[in-house]
PDB file of N, CA and C in Angstrom:
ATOM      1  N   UNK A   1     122.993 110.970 101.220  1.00  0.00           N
ATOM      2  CA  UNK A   1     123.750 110.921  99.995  1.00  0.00           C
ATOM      3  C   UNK A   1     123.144 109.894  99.028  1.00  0.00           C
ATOM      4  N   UNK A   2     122.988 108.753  99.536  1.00  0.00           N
ATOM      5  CA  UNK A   2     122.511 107.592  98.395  1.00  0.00           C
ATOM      6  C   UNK A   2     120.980 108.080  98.424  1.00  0.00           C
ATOM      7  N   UNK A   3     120.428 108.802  98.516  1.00  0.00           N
ATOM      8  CA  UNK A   3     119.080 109.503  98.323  1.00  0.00           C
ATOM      9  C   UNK A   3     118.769 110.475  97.504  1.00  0.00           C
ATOM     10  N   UNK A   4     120.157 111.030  97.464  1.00  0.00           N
ATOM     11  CA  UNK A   4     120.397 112.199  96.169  1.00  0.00           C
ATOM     12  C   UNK A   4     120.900 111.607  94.717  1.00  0.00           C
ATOM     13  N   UNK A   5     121.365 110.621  95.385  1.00  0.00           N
ATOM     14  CA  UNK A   5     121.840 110.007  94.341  1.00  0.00           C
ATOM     15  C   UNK A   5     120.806 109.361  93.087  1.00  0.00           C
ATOM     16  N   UNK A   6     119.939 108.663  94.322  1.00  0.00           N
ATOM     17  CA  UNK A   6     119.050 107.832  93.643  1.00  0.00           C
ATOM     18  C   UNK A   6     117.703 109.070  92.770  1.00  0.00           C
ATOM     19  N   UNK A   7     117.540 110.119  93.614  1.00  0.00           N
ATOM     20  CA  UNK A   7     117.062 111.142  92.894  1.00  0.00           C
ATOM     21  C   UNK A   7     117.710 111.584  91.542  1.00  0.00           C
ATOM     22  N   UNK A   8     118.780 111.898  91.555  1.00  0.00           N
ATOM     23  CA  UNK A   8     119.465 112.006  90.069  1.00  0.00           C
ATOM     24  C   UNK A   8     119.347 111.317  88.813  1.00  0.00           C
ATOM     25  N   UNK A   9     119.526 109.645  89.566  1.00  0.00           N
ATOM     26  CA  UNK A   9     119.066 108.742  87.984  1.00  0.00           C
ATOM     27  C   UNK A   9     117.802 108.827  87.857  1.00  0.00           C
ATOM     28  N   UNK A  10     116.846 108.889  88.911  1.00  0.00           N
ATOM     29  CA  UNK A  10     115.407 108.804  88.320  1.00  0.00           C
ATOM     30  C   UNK A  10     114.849 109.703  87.322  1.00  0.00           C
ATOM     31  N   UNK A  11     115.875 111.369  87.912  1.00  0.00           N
ATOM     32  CA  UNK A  11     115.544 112.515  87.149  1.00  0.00           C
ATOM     33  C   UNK A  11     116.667 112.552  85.633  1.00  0.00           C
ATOM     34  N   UNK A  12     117.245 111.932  85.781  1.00  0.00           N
ATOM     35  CA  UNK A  12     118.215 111.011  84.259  1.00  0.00           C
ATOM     36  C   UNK A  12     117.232 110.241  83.287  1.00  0.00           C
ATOM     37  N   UNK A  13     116.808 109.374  83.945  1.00  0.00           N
ATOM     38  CA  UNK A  13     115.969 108.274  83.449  1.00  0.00           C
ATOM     39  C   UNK A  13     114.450 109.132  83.052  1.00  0.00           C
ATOM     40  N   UNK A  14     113.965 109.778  83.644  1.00  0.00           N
ATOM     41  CA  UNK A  14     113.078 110.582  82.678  1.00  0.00           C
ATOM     42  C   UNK A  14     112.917 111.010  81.713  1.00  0.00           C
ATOM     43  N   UNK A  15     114.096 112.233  81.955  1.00  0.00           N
ATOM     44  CA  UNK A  15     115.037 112.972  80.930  1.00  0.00           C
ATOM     45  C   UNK A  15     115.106 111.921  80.161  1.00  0.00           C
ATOM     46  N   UNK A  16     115.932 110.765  80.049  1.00  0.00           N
ATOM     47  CA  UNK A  16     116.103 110.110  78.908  1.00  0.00           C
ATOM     48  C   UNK A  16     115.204 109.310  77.997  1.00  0.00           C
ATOM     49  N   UNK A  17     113.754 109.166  78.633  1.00  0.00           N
ATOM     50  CA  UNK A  17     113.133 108.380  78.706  1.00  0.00           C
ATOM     51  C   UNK A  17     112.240 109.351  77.593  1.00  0.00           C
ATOM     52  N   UNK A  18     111.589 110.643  77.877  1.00  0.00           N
ATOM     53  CA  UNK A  18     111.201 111.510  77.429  1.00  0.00           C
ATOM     54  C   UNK A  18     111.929 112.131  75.950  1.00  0.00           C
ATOM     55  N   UNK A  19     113.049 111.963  75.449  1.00  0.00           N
ATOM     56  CA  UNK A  19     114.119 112.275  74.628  1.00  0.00           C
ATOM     57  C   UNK A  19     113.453 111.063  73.491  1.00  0.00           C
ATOM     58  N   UNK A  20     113.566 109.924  73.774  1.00  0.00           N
ATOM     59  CA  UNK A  20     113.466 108.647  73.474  1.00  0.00           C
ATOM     60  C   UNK A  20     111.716 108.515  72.791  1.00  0.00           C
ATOM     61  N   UNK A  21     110.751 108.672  73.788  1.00  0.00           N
ATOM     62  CA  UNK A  21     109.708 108.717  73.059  1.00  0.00           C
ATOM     63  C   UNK A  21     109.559 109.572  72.080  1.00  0.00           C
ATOM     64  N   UNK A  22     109.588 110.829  72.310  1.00  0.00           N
ATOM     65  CA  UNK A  22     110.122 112.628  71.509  1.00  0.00           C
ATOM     66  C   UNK A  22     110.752 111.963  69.860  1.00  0.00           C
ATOM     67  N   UNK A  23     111.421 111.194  69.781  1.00  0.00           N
ATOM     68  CA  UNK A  23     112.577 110.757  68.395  1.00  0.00           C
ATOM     69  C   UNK A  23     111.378 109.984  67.863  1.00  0.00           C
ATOM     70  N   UNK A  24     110.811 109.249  68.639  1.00  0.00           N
ATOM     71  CA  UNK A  24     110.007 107.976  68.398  1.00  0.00           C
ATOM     72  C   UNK A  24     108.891 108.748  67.562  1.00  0.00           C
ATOM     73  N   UNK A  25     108.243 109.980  67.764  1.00  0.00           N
ATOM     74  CA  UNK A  25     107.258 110.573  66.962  1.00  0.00           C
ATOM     75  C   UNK A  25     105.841 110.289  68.247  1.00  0.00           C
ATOM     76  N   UNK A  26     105.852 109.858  69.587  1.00  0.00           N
ATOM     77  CA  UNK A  26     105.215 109.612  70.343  1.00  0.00           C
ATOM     78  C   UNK A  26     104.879 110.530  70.856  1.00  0.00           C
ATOM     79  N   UNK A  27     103.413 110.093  72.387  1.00  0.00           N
ATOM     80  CA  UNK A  27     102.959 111.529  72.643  1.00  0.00           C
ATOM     81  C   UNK A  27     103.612 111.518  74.331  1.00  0.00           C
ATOM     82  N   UNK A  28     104.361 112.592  74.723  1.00  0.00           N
ATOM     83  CA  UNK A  28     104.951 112.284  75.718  1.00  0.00           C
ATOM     84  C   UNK A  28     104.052 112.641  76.497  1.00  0.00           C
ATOM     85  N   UNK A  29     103.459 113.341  76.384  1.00  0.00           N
ATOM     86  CA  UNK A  29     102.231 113.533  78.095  1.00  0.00           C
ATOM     87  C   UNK A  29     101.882 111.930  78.434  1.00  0.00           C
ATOM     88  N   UNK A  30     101.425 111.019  77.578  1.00  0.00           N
ATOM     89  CA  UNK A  30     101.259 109.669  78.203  1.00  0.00           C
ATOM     90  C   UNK A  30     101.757 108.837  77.050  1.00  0.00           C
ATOM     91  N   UNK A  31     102.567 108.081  78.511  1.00  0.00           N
ATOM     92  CA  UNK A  31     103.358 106.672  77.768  1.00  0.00           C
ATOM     93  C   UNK A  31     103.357 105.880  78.755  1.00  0.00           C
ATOM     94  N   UNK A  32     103.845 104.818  78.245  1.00  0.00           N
ATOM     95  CA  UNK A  32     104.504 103.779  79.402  1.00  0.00           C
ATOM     96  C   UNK A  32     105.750 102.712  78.852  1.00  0.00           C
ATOM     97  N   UNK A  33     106.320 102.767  79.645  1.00  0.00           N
ATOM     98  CA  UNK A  33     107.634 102.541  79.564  1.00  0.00           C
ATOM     99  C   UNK A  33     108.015 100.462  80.331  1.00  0.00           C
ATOM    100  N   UNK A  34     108.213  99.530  79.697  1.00  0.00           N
ATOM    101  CA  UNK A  34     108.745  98.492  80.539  1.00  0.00           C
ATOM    102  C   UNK A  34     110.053  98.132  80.381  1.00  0.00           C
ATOM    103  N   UNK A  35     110.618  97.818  81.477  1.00  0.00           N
ATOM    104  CA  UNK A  35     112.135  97.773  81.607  1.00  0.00           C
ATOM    105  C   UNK A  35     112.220  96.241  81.942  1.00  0.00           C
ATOM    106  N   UNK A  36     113.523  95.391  81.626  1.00  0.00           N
ATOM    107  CA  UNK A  36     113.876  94.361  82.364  1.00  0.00           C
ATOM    108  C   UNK A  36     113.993  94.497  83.989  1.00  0.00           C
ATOM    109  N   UNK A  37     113.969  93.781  84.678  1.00  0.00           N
ATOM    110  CA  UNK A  37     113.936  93.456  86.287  1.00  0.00           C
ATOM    111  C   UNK A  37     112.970  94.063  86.873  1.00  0.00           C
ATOM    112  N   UNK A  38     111.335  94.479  86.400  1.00  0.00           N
ATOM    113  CA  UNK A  38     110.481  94.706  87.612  1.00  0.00           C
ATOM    114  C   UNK A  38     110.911  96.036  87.642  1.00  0.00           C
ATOM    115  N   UNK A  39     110.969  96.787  86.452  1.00  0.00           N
ATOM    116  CA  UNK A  39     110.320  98.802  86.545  1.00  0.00           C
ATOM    117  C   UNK A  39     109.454  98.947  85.542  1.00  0.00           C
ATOM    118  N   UNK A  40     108.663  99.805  85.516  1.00  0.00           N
ATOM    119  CA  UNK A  40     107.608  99.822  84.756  1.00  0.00           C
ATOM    120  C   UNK A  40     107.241 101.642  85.187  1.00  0.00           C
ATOM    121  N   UNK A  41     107.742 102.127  83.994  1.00  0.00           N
ATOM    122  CA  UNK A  41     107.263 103.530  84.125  1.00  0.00           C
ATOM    123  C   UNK A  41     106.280 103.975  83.130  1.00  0.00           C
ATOM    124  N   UNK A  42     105.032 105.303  84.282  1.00  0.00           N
ATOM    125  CA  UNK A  42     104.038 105.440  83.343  1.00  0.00           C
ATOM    126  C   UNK A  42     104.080 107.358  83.347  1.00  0.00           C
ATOM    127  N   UNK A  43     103.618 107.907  82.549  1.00  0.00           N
ATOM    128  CA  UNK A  43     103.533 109.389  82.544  1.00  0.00           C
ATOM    129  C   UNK A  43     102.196 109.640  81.734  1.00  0.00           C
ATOM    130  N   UNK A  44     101.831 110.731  82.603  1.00  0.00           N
ATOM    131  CA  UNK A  44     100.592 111.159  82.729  1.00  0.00           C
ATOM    132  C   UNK A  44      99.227 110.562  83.751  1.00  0.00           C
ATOM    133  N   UNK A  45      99.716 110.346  84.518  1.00  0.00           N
ATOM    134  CA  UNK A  45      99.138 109.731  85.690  1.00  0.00           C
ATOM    135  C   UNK A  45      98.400 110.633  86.008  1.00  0.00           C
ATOM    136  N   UNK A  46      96.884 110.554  86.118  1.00  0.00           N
ATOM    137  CA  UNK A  46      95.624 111.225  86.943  1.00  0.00           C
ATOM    138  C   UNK A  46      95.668 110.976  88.823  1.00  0.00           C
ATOM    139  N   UNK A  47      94.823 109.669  88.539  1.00  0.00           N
ATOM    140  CA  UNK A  47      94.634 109.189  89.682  1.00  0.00           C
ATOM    141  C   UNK A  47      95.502 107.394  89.753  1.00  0.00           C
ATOM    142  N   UNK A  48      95.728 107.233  91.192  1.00  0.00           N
ATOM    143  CA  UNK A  48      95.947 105.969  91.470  1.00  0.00           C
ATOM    144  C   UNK A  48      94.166 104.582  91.903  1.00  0.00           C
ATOM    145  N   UNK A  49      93.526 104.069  91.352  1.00  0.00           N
ATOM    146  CA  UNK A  49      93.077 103.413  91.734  1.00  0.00           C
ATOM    147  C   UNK A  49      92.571 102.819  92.588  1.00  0.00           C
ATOM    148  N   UNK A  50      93.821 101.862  92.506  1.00  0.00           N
ATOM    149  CA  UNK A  50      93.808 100.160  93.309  1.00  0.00           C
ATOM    150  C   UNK A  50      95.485 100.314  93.352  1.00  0.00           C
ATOM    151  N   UNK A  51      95.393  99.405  94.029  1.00  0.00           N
ATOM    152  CA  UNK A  51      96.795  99.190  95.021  1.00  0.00           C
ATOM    153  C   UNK A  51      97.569  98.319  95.426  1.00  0.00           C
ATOM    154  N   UNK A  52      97.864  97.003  94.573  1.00  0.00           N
ATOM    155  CA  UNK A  52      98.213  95.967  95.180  1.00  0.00           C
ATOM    156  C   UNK A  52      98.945  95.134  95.229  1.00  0.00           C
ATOM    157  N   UNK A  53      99.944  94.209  95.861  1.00  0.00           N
ATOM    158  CA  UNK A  53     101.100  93.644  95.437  1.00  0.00           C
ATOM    159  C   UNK A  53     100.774  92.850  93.900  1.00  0.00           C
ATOM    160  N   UNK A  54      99.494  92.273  93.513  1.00  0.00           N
ATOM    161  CA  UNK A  54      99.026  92.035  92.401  1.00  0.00           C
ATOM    162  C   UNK A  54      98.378  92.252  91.554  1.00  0.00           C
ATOM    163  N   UNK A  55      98.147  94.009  92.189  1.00  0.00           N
ATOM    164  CA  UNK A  55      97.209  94.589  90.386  1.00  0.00           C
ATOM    165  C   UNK A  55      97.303  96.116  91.159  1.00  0.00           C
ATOM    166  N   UNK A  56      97.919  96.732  90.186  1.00  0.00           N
ATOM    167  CA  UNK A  56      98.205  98.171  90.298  1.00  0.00           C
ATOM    168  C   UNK A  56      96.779  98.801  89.207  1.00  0.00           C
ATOM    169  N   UNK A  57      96.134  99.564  89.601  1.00  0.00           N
ATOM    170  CA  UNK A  57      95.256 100.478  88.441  1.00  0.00           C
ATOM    171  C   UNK A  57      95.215 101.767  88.113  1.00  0.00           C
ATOM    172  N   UNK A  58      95.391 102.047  86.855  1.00  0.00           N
ATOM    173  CA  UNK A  58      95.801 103.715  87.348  1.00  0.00           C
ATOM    174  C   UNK A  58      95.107 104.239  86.261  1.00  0.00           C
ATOM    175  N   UNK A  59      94.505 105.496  86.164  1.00  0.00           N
ATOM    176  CA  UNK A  59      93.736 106.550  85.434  1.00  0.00           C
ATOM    177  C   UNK A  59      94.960 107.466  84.479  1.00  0.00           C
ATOM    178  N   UNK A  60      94.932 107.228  83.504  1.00  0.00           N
ATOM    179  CA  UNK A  60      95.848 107.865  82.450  1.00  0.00           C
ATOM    180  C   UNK A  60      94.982 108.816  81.445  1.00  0.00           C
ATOM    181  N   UNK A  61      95.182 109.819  81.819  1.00  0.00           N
ATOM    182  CA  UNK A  61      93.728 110.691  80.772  1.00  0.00           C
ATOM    183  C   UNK A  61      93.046 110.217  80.924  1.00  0.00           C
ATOM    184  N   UNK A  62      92.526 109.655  79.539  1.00  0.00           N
ATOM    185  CA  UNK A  62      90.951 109.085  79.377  1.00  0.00           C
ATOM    186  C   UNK A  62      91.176 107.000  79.778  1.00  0.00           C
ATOM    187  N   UNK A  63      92.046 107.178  79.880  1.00  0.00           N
ATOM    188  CA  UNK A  63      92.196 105.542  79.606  1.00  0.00           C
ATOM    189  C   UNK A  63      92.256 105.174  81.124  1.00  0.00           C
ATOM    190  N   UNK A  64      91.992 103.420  81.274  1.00  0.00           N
ATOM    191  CA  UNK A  64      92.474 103.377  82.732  1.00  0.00           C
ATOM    192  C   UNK A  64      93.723 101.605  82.006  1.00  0.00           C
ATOM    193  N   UNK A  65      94.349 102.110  82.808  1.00  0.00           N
ATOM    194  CA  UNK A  65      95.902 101.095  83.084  1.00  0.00           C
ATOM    195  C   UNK A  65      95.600  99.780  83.688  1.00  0.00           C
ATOM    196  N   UNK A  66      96.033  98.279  83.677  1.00  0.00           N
ATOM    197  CA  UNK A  66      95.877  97.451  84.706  1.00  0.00           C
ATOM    198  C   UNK A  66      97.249  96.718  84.917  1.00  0.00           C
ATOM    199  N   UNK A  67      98.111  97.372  85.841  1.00  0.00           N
ATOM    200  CA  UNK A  67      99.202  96.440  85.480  1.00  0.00           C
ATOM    201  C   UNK A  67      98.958  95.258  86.907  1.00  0.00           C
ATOM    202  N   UNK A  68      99.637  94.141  85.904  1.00  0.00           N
ATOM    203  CA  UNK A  68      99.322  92.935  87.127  1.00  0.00           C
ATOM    204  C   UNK A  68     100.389  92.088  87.216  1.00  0.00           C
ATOM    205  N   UNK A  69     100.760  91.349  88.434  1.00  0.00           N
ATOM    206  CA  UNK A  69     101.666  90.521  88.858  1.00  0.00           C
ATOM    207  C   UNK A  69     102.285  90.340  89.772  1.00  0.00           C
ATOM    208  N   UNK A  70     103.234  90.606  90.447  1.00  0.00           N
ATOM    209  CA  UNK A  70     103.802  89.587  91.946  1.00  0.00           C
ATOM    210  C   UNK A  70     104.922  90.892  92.235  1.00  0.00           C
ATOM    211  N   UNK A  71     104.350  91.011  93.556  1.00  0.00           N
ATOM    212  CA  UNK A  71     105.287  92.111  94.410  1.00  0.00           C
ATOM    213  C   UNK A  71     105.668  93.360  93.881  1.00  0.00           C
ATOM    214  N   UNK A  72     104.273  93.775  93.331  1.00  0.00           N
ATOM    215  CA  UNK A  72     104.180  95.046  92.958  1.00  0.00           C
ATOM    216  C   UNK A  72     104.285  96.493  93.939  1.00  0.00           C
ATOM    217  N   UNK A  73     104.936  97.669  93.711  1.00  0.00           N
ATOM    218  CA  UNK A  73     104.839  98.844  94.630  1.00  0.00           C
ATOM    219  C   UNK A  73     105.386  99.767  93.843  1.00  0.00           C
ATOM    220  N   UNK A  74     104.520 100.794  94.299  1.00  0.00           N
ATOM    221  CA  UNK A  74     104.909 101.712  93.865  1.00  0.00           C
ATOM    222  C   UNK A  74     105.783 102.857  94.686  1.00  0.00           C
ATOM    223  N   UNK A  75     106.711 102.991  93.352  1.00  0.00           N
ATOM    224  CA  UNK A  75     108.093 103.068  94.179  1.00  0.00           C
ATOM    225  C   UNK A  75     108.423 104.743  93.819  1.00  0.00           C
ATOM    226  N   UNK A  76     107.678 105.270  92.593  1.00  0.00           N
ATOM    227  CA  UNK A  76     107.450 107.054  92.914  1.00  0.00           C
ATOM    228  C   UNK A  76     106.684 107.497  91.821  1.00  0.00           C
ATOM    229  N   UNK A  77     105.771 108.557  92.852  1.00  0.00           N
ATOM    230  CA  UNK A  77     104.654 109.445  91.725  1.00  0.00           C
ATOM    231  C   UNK A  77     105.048 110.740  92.283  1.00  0.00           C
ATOM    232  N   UNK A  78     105.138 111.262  91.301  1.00  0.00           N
ATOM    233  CA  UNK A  78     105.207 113.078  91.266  1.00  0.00           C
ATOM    234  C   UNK A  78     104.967 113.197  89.636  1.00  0.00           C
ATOM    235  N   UNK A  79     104.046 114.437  89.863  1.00  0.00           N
ATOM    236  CA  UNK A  79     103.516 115.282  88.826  1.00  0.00           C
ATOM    237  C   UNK A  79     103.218 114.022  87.713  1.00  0.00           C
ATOM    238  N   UNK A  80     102.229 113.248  88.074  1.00  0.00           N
ATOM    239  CA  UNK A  80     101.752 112.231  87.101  1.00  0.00           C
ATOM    240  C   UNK A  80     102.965 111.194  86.392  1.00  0.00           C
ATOM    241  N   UNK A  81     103.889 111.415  86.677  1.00  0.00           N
ATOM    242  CA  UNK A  81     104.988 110.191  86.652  1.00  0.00           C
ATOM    243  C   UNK A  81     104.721 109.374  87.587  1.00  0.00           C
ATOM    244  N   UNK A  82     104.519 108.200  86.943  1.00  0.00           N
ATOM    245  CA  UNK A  82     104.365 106.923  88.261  1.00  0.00           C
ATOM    246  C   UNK A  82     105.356 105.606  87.900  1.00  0.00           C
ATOM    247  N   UNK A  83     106.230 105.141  88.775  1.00  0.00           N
ATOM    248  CA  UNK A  83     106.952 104.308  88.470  1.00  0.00           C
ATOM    249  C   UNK A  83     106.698 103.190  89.538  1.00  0.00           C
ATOM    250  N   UNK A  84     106.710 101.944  88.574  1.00  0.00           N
ATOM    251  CA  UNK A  84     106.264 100.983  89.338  1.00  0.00           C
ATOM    252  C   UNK A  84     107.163  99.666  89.347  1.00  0.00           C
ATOM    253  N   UNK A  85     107.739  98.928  90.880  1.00  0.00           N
ATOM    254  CA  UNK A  85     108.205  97.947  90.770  1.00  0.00           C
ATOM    255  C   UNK A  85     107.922  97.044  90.749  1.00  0.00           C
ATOM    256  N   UNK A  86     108.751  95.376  90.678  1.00  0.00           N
ATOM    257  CA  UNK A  86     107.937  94.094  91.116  1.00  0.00           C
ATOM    258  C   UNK A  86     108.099  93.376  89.596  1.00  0.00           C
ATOM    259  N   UNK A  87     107.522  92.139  89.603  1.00  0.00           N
ATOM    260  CA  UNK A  87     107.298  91.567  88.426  1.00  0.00           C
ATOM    261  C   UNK A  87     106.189  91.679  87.513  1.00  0.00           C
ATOM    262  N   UNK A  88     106.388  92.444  86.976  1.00  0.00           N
ATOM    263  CA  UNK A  88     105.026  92.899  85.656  1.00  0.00           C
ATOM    264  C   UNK A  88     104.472  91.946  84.857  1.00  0.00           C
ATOM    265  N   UNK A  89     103.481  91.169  84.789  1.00  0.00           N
ATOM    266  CA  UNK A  89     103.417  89.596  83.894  1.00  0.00           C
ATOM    267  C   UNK A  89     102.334  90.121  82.828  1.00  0.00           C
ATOM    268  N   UNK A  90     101.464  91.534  83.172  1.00  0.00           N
ATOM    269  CA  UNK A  90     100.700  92.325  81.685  1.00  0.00           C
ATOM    270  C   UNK A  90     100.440  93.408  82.204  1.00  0.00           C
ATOM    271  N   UNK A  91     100.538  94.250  81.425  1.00  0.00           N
ATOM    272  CA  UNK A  91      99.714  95.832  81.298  1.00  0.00           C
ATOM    273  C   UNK A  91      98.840  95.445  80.532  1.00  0.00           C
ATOM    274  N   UNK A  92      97.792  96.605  80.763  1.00  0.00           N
ATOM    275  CA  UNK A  92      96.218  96.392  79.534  1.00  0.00           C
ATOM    276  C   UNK A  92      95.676  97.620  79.629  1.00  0.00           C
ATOM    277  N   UNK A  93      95.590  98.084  78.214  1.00  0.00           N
ATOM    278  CA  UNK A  93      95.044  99.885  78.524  1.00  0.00           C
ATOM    279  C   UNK A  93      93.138  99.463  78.004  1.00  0.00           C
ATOM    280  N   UNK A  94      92.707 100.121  78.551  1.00  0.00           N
ATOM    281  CA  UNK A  94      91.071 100.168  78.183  1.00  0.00           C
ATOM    282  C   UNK A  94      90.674 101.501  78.182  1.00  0.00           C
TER     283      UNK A  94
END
């Protein structure tokens, strides 16, 4: 039950998340998203990188991602949605 549950807001939080860039005049195939408390959502995710409680790297189209900081994990990828926990201290697109 608390598994379905937690599936629902994530698939909420997309949905809403996607609505939100969409108004914004943004490109929703890739964004990234930072939240207060250690979430950090990205869309359009290729490949995953690197891996690490202190530097996540990820392939976004053409660009590559560096998010970095303390007790990082990744907490769900499907269909190039990647959401990431932990304390985020920078992203850096190149």
């Amino acid at each position: 039950m608390r598994h379905l549950l937690r599936e629902n807001w994530i698939s909420f939080y997309m949905k809403l998340i996607s609505k939100i860039i969409s108004e914004l005049g943004g490109d929703e195939a890739h964004a990234i998203t930072l939240c207060p408390k250690g979430l950090a959502y990205f869309r359009g995710v290729k490949s995953v990188c690197e891996l690490t409680e202190e530097k996540i790297v990820l392939m976004c189209g053409k660009n590559c991602i560096t998010v970095e900081g303390e007790n990082l994990s990744a907490d769900e990828y499907f269909q190039g949605d990647f959401i990431v926990r932990g304390v985020v201290s920078r992203v850096s697109v190149e």
